[in-house]
Structure formats: structure tokens, C-alpha cells
C-alpha atoms as a PDB file:
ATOM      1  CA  UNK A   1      27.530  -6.495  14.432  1.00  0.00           C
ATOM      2  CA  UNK A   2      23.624  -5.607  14.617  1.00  0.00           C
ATOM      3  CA  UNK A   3      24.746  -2.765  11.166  1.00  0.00           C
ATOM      4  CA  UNK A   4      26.103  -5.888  10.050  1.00  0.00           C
ATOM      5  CA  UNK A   5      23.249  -8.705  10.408  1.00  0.00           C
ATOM      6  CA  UNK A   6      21.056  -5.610   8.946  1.00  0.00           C
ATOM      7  CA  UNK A   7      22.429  -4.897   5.239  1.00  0.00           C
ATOM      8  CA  UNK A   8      23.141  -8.817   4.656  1.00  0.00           C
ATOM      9  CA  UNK A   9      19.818 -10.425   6.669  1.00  0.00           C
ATOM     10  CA  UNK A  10      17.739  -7.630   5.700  1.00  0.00           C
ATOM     11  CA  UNK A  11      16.399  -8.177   9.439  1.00  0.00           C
ATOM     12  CA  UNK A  12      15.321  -5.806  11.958  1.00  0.00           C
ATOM     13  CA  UNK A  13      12.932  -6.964  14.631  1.00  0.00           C
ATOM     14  CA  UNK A  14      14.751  -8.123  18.241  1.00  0.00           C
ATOM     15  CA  UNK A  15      14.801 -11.513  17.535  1.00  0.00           C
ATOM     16  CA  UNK A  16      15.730 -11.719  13.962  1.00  0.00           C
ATOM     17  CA  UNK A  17      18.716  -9.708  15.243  1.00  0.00           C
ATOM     18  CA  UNK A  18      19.380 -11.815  17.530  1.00  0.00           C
ATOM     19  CA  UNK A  19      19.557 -14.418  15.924  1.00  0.00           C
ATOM     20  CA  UNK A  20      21.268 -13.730  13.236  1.00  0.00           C
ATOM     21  CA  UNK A  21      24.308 -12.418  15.734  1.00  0.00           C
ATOM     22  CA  UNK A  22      24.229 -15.803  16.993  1.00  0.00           C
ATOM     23  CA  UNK A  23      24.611 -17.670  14.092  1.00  0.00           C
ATOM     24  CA  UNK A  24      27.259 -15.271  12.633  1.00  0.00           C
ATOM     25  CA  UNK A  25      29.015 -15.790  15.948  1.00  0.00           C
ATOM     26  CA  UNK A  26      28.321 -19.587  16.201  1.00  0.00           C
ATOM     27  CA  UNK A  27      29.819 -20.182  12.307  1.00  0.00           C
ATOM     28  CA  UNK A  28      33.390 -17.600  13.233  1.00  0.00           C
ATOM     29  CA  UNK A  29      33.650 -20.473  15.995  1.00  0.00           C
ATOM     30  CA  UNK A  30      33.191 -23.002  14.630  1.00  0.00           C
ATOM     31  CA  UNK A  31      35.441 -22.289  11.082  1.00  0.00           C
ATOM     32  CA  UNK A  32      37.849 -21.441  14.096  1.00  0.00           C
ATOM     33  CA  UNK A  33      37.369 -24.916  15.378  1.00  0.00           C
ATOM     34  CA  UNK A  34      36.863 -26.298  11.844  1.00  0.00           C
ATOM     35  CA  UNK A  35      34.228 -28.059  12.998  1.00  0.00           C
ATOM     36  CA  UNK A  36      31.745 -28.087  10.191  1.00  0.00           C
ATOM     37  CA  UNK A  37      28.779 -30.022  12.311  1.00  0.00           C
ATOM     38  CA  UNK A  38      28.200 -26.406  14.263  1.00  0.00           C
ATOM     39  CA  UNK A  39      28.585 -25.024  11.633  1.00  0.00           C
ATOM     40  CA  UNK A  40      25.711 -26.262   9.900  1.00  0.00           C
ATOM     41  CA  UNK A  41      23.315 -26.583  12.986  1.00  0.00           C
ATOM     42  CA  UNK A  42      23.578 -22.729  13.321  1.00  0.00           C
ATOM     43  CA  UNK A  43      22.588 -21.961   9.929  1.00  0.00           C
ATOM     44  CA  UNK A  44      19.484 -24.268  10.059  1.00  0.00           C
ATOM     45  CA  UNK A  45      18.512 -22.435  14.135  1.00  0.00           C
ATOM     46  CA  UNK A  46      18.833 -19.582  12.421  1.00  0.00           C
ATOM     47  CA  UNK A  47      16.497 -20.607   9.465  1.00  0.00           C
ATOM     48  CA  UNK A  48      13.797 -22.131  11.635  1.00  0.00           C
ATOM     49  CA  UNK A  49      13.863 -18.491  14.015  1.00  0.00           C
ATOM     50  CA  UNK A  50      13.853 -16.320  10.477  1.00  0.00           C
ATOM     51  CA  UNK A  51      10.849 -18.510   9.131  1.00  0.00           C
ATOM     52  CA  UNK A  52       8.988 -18.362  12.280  1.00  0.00           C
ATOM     53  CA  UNK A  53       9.105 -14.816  12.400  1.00  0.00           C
ATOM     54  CA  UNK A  54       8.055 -14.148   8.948  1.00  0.00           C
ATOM     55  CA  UNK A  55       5.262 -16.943   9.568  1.00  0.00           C
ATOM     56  CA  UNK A  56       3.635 -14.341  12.731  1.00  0.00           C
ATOM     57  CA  UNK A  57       4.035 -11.725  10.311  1.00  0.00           C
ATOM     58  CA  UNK A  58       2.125 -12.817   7.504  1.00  0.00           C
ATOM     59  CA  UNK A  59      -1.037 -14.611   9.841  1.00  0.00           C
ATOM     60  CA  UNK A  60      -1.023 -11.668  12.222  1.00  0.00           C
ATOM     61  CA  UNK A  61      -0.532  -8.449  11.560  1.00  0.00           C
ATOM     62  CA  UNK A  62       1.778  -7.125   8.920  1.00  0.00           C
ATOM     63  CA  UNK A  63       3.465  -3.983   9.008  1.00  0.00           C
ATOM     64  CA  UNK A  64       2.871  -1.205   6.160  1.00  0.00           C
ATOM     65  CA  UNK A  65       5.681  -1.263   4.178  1.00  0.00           C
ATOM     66  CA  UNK A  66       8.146   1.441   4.871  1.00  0.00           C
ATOM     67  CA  UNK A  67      11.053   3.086   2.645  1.00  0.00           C
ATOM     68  CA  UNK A  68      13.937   0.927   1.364  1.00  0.00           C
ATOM     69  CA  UNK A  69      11.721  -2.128   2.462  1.00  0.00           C
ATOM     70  CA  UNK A  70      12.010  -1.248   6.388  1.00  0.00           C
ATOM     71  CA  UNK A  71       8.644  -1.906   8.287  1.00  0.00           C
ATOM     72  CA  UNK A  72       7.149   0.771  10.551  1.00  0.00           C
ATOM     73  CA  UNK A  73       5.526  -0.396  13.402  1.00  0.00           C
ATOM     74  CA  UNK A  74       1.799   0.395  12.132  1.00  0.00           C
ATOM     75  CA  UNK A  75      -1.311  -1.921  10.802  1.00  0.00           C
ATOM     76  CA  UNK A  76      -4.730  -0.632   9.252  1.00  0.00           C
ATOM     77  CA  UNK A  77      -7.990  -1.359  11.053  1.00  0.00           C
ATOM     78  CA  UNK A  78     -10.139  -0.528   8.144  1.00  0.00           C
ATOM     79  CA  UNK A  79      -9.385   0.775   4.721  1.00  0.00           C
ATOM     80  CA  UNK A  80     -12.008   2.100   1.989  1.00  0.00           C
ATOM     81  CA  UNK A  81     -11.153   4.211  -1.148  1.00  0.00           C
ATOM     82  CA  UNK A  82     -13.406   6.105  -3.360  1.00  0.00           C
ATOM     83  CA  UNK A  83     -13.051   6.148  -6.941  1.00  0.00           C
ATOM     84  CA  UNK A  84     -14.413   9.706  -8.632  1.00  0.00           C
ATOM     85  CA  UNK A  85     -15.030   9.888 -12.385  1.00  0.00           C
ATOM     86  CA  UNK A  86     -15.071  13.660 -13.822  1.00  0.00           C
ATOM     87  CA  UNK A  87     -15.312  13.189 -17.464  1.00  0.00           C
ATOM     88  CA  UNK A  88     -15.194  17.091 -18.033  1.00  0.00           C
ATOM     89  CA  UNK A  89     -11.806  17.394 -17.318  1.00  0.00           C
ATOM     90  CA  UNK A  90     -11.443  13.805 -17.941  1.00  0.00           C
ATOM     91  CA  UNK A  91      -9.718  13.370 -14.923  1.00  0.00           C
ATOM     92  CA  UNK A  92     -10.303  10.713 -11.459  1.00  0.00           C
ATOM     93  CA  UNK A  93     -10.464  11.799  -8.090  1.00  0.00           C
ATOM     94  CA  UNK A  94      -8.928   8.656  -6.061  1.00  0.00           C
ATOM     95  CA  UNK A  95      -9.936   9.592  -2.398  1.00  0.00           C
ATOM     96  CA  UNK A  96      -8.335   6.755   0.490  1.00  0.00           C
ATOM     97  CA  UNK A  97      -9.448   7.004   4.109  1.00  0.00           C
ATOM     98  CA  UNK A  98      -7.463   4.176   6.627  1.00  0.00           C
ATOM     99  CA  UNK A  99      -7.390   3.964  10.078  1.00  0.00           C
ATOM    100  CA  UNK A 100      -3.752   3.331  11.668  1.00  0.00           C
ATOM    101  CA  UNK A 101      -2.760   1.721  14.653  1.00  0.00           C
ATOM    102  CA  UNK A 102       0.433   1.978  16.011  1.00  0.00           C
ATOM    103  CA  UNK A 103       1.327  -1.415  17.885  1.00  0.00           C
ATOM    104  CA  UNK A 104       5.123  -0.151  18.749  1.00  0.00           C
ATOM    105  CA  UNK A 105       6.660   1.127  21.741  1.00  0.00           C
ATOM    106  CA  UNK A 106       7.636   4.466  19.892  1.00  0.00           C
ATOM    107  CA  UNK A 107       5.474   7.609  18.525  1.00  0.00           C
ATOM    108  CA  UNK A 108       5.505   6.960  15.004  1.00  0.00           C
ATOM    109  CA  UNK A 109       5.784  10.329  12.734  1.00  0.00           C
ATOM    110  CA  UNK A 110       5.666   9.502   9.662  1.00  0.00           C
ATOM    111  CA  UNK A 111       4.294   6.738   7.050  1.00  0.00           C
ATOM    112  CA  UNK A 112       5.217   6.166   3.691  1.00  0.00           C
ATOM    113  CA  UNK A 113       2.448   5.754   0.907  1.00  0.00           C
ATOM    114  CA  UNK A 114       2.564   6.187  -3.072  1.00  0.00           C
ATOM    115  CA  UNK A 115       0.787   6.651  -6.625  1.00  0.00           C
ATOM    116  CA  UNK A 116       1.061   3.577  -8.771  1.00  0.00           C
ATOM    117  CA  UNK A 117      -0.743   4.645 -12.464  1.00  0.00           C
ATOM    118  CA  UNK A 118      -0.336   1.091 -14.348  1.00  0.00           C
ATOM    119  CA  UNK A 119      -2.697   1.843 -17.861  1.00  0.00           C
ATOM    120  CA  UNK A 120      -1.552  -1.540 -19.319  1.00  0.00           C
ATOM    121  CA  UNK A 121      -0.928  -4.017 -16.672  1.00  0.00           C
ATOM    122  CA  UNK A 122      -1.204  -6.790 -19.058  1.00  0.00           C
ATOM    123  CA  UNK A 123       1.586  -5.486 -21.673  1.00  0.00           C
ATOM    124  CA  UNK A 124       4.683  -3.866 -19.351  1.00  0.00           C
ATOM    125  CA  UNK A 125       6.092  -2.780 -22.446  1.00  0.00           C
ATOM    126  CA  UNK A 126       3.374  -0.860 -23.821  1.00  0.00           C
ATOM    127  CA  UNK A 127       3.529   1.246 -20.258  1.00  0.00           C
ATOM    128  CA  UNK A 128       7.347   1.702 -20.535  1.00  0.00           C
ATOM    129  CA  UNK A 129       6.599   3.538 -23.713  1.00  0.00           C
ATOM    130  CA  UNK A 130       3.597   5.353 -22.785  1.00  0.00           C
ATOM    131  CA  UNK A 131       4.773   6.756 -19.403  1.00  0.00           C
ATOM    132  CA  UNK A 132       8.646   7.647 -21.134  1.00  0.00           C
ATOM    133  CA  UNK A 133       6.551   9.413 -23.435  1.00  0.00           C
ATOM    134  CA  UNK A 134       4.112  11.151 -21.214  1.00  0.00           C
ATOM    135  CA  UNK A 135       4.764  11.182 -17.435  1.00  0.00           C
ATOM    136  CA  UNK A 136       2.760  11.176 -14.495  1.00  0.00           C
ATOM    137  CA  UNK A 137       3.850  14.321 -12.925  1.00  0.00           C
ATOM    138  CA  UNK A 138       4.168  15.438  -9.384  1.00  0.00           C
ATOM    139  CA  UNK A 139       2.199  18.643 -10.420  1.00  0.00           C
ATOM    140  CA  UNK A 140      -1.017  16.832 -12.232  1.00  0.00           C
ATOM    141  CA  UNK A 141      -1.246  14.560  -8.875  1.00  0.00           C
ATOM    142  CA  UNK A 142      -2.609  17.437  -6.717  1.00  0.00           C
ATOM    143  CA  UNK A 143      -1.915  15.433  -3.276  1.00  0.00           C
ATOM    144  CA  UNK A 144      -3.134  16.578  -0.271  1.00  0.00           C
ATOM    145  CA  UNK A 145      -3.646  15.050   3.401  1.00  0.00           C
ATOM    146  CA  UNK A 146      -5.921  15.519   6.162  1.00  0.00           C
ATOM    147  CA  UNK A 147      -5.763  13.887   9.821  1.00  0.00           C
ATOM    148  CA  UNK A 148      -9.301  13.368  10.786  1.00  0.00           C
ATOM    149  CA  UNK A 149      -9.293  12.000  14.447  1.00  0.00           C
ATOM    150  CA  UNK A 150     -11.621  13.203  17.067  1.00  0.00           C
ATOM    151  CA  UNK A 151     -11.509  17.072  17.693  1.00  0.00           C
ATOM    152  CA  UNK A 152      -9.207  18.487  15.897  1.00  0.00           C
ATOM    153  CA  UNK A 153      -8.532  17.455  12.240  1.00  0.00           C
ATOM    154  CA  UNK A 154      -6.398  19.017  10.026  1.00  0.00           C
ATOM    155  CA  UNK A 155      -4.012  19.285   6.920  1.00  0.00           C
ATOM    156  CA  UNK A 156      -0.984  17.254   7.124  1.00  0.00           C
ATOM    157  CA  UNK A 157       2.548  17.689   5.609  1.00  0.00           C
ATOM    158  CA  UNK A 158       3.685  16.165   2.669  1.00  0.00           C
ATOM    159  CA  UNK A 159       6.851  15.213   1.435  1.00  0.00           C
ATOM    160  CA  UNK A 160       7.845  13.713  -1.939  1.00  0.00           C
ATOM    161  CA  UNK A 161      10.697  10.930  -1.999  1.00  0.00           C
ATOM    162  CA  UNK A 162      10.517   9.269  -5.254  1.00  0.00           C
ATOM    163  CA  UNK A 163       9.731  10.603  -8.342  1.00  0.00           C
ATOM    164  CA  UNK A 164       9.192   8.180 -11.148  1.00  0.00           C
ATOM    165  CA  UNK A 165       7.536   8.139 -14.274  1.00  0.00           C
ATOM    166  CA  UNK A 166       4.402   6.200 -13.350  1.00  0.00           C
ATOM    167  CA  UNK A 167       5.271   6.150  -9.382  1.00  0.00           C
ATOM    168  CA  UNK A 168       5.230   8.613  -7.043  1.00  0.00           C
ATOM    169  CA  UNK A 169       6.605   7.889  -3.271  1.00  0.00           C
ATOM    170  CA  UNK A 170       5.760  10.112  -0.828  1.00  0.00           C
ATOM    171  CA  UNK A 171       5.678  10.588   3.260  1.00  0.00           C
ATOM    172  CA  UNK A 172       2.681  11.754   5.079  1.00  0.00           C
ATOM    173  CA  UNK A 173       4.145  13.683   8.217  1.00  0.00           C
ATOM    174  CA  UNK A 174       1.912  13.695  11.569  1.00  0.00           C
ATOM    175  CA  UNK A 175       2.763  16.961  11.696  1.00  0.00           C
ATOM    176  CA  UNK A 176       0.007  19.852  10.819  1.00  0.00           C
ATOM    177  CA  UNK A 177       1.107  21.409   7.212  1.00  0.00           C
ATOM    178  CA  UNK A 178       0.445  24.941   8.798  1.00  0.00           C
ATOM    179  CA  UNK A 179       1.776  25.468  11.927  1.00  0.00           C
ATOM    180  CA  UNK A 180       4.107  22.450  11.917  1.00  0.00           C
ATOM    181  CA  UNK A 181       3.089  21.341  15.462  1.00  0.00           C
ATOM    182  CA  UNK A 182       4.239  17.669  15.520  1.00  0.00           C
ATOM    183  CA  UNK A 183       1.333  15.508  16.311  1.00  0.00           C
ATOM    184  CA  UNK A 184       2.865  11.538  16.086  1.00  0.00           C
ATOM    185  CA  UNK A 185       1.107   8.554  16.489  1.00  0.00           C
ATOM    186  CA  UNK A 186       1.030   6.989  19.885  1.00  0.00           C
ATOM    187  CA  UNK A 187       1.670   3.519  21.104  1.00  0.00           C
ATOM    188  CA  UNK A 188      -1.614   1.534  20.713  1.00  0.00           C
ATOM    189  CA  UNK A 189      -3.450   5.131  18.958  1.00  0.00           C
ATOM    190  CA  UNK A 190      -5.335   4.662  16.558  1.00  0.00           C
ATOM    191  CA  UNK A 191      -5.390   7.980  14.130  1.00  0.00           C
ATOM    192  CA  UNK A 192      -7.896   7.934  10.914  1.00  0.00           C
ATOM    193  CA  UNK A 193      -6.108   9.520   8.110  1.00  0.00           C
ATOM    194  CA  UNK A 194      -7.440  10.869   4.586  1.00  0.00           C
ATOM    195  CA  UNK A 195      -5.558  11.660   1.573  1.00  0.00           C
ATOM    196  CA  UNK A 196      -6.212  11.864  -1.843  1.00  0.00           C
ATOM    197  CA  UNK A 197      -4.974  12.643  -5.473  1.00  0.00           C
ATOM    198  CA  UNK A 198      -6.192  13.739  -9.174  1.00  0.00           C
ATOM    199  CA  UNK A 199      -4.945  11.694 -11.993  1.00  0.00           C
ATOM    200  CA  UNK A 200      -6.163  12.018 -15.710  1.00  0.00           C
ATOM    201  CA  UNK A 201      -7.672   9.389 -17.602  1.00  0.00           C
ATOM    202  CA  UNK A 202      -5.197   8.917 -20.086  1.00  0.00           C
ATOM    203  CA  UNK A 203      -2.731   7.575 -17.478  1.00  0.00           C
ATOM    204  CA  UNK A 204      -4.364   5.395 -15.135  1.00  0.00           C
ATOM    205  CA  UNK A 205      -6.330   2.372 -16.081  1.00  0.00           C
ATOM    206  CA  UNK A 206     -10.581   1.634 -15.991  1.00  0.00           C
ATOM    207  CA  UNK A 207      -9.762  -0.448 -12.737  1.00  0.00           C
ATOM    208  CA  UNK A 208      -8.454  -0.338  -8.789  1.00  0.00           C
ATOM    209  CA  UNK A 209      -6.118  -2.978  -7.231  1.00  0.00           C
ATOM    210  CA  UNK A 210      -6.593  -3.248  -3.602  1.00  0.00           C
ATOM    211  CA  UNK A 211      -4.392  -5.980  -2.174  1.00  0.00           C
ATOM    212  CA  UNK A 212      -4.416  -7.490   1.201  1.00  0.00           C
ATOM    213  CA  UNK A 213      -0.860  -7.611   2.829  1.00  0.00           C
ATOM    214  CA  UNK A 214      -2.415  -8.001   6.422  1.00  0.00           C
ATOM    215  CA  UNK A 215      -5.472  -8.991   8.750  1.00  0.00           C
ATOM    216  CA  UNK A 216      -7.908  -6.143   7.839  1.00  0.00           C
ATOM    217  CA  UNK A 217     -11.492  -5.848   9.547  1.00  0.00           C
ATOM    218  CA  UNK A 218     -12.930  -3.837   6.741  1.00  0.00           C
ATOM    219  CA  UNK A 219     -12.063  -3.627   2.865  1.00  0.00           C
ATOM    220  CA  UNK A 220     -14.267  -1.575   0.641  1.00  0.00           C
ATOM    221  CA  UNK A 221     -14.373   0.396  -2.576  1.00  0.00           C
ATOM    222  CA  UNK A 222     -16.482   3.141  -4.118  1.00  0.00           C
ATOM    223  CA  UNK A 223     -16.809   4.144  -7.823  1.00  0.00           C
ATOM    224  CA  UNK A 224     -18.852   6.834  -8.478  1.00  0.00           C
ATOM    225  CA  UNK A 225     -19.828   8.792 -12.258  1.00  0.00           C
ATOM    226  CA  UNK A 226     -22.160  11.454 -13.638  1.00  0.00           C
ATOM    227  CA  UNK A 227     -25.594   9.619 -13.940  1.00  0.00           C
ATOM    228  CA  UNK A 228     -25.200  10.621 -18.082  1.00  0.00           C
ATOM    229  CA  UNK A 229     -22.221   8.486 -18.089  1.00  0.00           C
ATOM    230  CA  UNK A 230     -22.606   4.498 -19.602  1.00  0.00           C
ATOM    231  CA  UNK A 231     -20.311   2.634 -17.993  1.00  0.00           C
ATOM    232  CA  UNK A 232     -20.392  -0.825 -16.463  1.00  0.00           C
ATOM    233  CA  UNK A 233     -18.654  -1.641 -13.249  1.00  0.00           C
ATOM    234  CA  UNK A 234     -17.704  -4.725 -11.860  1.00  0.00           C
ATOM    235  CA  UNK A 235     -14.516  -6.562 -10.374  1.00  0.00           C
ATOM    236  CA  UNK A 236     -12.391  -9.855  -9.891  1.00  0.00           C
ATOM    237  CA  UNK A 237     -10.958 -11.333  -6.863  1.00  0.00           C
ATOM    238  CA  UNK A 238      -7.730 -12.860  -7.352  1.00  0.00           C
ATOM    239  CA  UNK A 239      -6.577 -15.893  -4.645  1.00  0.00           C
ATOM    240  CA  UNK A 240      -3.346 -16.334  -2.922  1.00  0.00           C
ATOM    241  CA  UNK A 241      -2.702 -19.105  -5.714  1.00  0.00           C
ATOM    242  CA  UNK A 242      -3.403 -16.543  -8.255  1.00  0.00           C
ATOM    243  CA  UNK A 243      -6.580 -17.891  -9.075  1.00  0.00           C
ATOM    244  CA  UNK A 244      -8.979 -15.152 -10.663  1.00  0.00           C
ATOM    245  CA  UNK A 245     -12.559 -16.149  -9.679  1.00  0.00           C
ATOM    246  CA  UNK A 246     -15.589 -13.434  -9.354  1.00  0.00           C
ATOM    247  CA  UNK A 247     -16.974 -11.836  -6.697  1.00  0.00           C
ATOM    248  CA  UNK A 248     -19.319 -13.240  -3.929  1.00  0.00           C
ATOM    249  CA  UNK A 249     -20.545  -9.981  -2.636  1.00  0.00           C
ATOM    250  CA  UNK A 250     -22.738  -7.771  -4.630  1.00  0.00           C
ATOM    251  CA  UNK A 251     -22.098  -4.594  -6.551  1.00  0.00           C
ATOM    252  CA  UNK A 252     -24.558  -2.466  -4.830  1.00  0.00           C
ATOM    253  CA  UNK A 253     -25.437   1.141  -6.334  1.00  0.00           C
ATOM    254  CA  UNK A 254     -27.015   4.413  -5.583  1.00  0.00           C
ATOM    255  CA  UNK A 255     -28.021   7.790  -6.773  1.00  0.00           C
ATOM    256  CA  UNK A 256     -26.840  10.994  -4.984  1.00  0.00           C
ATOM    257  CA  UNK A 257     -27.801  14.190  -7.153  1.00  0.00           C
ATOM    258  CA  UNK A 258     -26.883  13.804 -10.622  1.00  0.00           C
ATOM    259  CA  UNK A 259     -23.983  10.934  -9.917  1.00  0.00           C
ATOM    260  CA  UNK A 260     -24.222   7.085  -9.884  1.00  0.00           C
ATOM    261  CA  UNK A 261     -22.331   5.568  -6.978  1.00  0.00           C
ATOM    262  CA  UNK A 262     -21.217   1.285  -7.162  1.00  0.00           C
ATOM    263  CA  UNK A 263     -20.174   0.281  -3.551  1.00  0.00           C
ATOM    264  CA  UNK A 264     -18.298  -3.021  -3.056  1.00  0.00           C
ATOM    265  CA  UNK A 265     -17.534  -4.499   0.619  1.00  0.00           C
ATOM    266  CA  UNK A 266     -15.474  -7.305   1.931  1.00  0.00           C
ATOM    267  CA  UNK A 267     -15.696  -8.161   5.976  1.00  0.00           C
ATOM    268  CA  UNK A 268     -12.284  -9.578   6.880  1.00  0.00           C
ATOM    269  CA  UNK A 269     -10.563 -10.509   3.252  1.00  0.00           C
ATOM    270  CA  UNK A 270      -8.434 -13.349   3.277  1.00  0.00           C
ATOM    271  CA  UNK A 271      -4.524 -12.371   3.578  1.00  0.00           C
ATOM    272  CA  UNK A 272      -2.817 -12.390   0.125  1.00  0.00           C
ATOM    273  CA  UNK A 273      -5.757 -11.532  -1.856  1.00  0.00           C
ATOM    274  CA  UNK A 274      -6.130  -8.967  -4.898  1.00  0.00           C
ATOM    275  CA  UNK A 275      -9.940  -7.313  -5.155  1.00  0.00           C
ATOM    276  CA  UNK A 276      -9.473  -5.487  -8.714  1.00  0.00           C
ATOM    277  CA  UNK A 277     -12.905  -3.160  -9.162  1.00  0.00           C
ATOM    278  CA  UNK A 278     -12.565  -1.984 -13.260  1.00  0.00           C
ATOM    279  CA  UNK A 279     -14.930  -0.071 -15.333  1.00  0.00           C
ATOM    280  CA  UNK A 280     -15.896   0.227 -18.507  1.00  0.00           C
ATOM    281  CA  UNK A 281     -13.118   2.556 -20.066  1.00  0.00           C
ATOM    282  CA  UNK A 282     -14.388   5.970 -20.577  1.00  0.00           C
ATOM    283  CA  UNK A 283     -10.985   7.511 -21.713  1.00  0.00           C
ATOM    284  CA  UNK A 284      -9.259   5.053 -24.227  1.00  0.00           C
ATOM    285  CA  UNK A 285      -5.594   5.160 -24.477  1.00  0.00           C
ATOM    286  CA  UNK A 286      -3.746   5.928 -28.229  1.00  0.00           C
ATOM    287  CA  UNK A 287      -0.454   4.071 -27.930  1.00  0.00           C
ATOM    288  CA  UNK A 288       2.706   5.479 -29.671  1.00  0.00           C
ATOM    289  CA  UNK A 289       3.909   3.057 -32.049  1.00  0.00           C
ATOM    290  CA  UNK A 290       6.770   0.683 -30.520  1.00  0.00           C
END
């Protein structure tokens, strides 16, 4: 029955489960009895239980999203990423540091992150064309992992799921890549994890998307380029409604060496929210005729 309630509910917590058996139960009794009035009065318990579940979610603390849309049973306490420019080999670094917590009862092993490249998120066409034409490969991505909590950080295993043209899906295993010692997240650990990848210019766009699925202390995003580079950087937050509107902090910026670093920070961003930070486009695309 629980198999059941899970491939047509698409439900997996206790009480979803639960529920759902209830119902199913509740409406095979009722059809027995043909008495429609049950019937009815389970589906809408069962309703009211599914939304207030999914309400807790959402205002609480959501879940990272997990392979074939299953949930794992970990939220992010703070989340920065760190936008590189190397024009030489007109390539980006794209570095992402987050700090999990595991609020299960269960050591989790493994989380599931990806690549998204999106160069023309306003025409969808245009990047079905350019990304048949040239793929992102697994190869130019150049992933790697590193588990840097308390004493003893290290290189962590990687393993590739989903290979698409534009999206690559891939597991980071608490496991170190060497020896393969398993080291899983606890209940109620918290475990600061690094990974990053190399993309060229040519496929990913002059911006960064960082949406807000959950309750996060600490959102913030670095840019950084030679000092002999001219670019502008800026960036857009876009509402729950969908309502672009500018940013309200300031794009603050540094010099370290010979690079130009812009630093943008947002303390506790409301849920639902999209902070894009774009950049004036160094590496213009050439589209292949349609």
C-alpha cells in the first residue's frame, strides 16, 4: 500500500503516507458501501493533511531537492558562491561553499547537486540550438569536491547521474575520493562542503541565478575579474510574484593583487526569491542560424 500511495501521491514523509493510506482505504469502503458522502469527506481530509504539510515545508525548512524529485532530509545554513572570470582561457571558475545540516534521524551519504549553463534564458530556442550544436561536456566541467569541516578536510567522491546537453546531475558522496572511508552526515551535523567547476564563456551566460527554496541565514555572491578587464556588474532581485525590482543592498568591491572583486550579501532572503548577479558580457555568443 505505502509503494502504492508513493508512485500516485508522489508522497513520502510519515504523515503524508499516512494519510494517503487512509483515504485510499476510506474511498474502497465506502464504493463498497456506495456511499458517496465518505467518499468525498476522505478526499477533502486528505487534501487539508497534504496542504498542511506542504505549507510547513515551504515556511520552515525545505529539503534540497533529491533525485527523481525525492527530498533528502538536509537544509543549508549559509550558502555563498564565487564567480571567477579568466579571460585567457576565456573560461569561469564557479566556486560554491554551503553548510548542510542534516535534521533526519538517519546518516545521510550522499546529496545530489548539478550544472545548469542557460546562455539565452530569454529565447529557449536559441539554447536548444546552441547546446545541440555544441555541448557542455562532462570533461570541460572539471568538478571536484572537498569536505571542509573541522580537522580533517578532504576530497570527496563524485559521481555523475545525468548527462545532458546543458545539465549535468551529479552526487557528492561523504565518502573521501581516496581511501573511500565513508564519512556520512549525522543527525543534527552540520558538515561545510566546497565544490566547484570550470565552464567556458561561450556556454554559460554574463549572470548567476541564486534562488531561495528555503529559510537561509546567509545568501551571498562574489564576482571577481582581472583589474584590466571593463566590465560592469550589477544584479536584479526577482519577488515571489515575479516582480523584478533592484537591489537594496550595495554592490561592494575590492582589489586583491591584480583582480577586481564585486561582493553582494543578503541576511535572511525572503523564501521564493531569485537574486540574478550579471555582468557585462565579456565573451559574446555567435548563434548558428535557426
Amino acid at each position: 500500500m505505502k509503494n502504492l500511495v508513493r508512485l500516485l501521491f508522489r508522497v513520502d514523509s510519515p504523515l503524508q503516507i499516512t494519510s494517503a493510506c487512509v483515504t485510499i482505504a476510506t474511498a474502497l469502503i465506502a464504493g463498497a458501501l456506495n456511499n458517496p458522502y465518505i467518499f468525498f469527506a476522505s478526499i477533502i481530509i486528505f487534501l487539508v493533511v497534504y496542504s498542511i504539510v506542504i505549507t510547513r515545508r515551504l515556511l520552515s525548512v525545505a529539503p534540497i531537492a533529491g533525485l527523481l524529485g525525492r527530498e533528502s532530509d538536509l537544509v543549508e545554513e549559509d550558502n555563498s558562491a564565487t564567480v571567477d572570470m579568466n579571460p585567457a582561457d576565456k573560461s569561469y571558475t564557479l566556486t560554491f561553499v554551503k553548510t548542510l545540516r542534516n535534521i533526519s534521524q538517519e546518516p545521510v551519504s550522499r546529496v545530489l547537486f548539478w550544472v545548469f549553463a542557460n546562455r539565452f534564458p530569454d529565447d529557449p530556442e536559441a539554447g536548444i540550438r546552441f547546446y545541440s550544436a555544441n555541448p557542455l561536456t562532462w570533461s570541460d566541467v572539471k568538478l571536484q569536491a572537498w569536505d571542509e569541516t573541522g580537522a580533517n578536510p578532504g576530497a570527496l567522491d563524485i559521481e555523475l547521474v545525468n548527462d545532458l546537453n546543458a545539465r549535468k546531475d551529479f552526487y557528492i558522496h561523504f565518502r573521501e575520493k581516496v581511501t573511500g572511508v565513508p564519512r556520512p552526515i549525522q543527525p543534527r551535523e552540520s558538515r561545510r562542503v566546497r565544490y566547484s567547476y570550470i565552464v567556458p564563456m561561450s556556454h554559460w551566460g554574463p549572470y548567476l541565478d541564486r534562488p531561495v527554496l528555503h529559510r537561509t541565514g546567509s545568501l551571498q555572491v562574489t564576482v571577481t575579474a582581472p583589474d584590466d578587464l571593463p566590465i560592469v556588474v550589477g544584479g536584479t532581485e526577482i519577488t515571489p510574484l515575479r516582480e523584478p525590482r533592484s537591489l537594496r543592498e550595495t554592490m561592494v568591491q575590492h582589489r586583491r593583487g591584480n583582480r577586481i572583486e564585486w561582493v553582494w550579501q543578503r541576511a535572511e532572503p525572503p523564501v521564493g526569491s531569485t537574486f540574478r548577479i550579471q555582468w557585462s558580457d565579456p565573451a559574446p555568443p555567435q548563434l548558428a542560424p535557426p
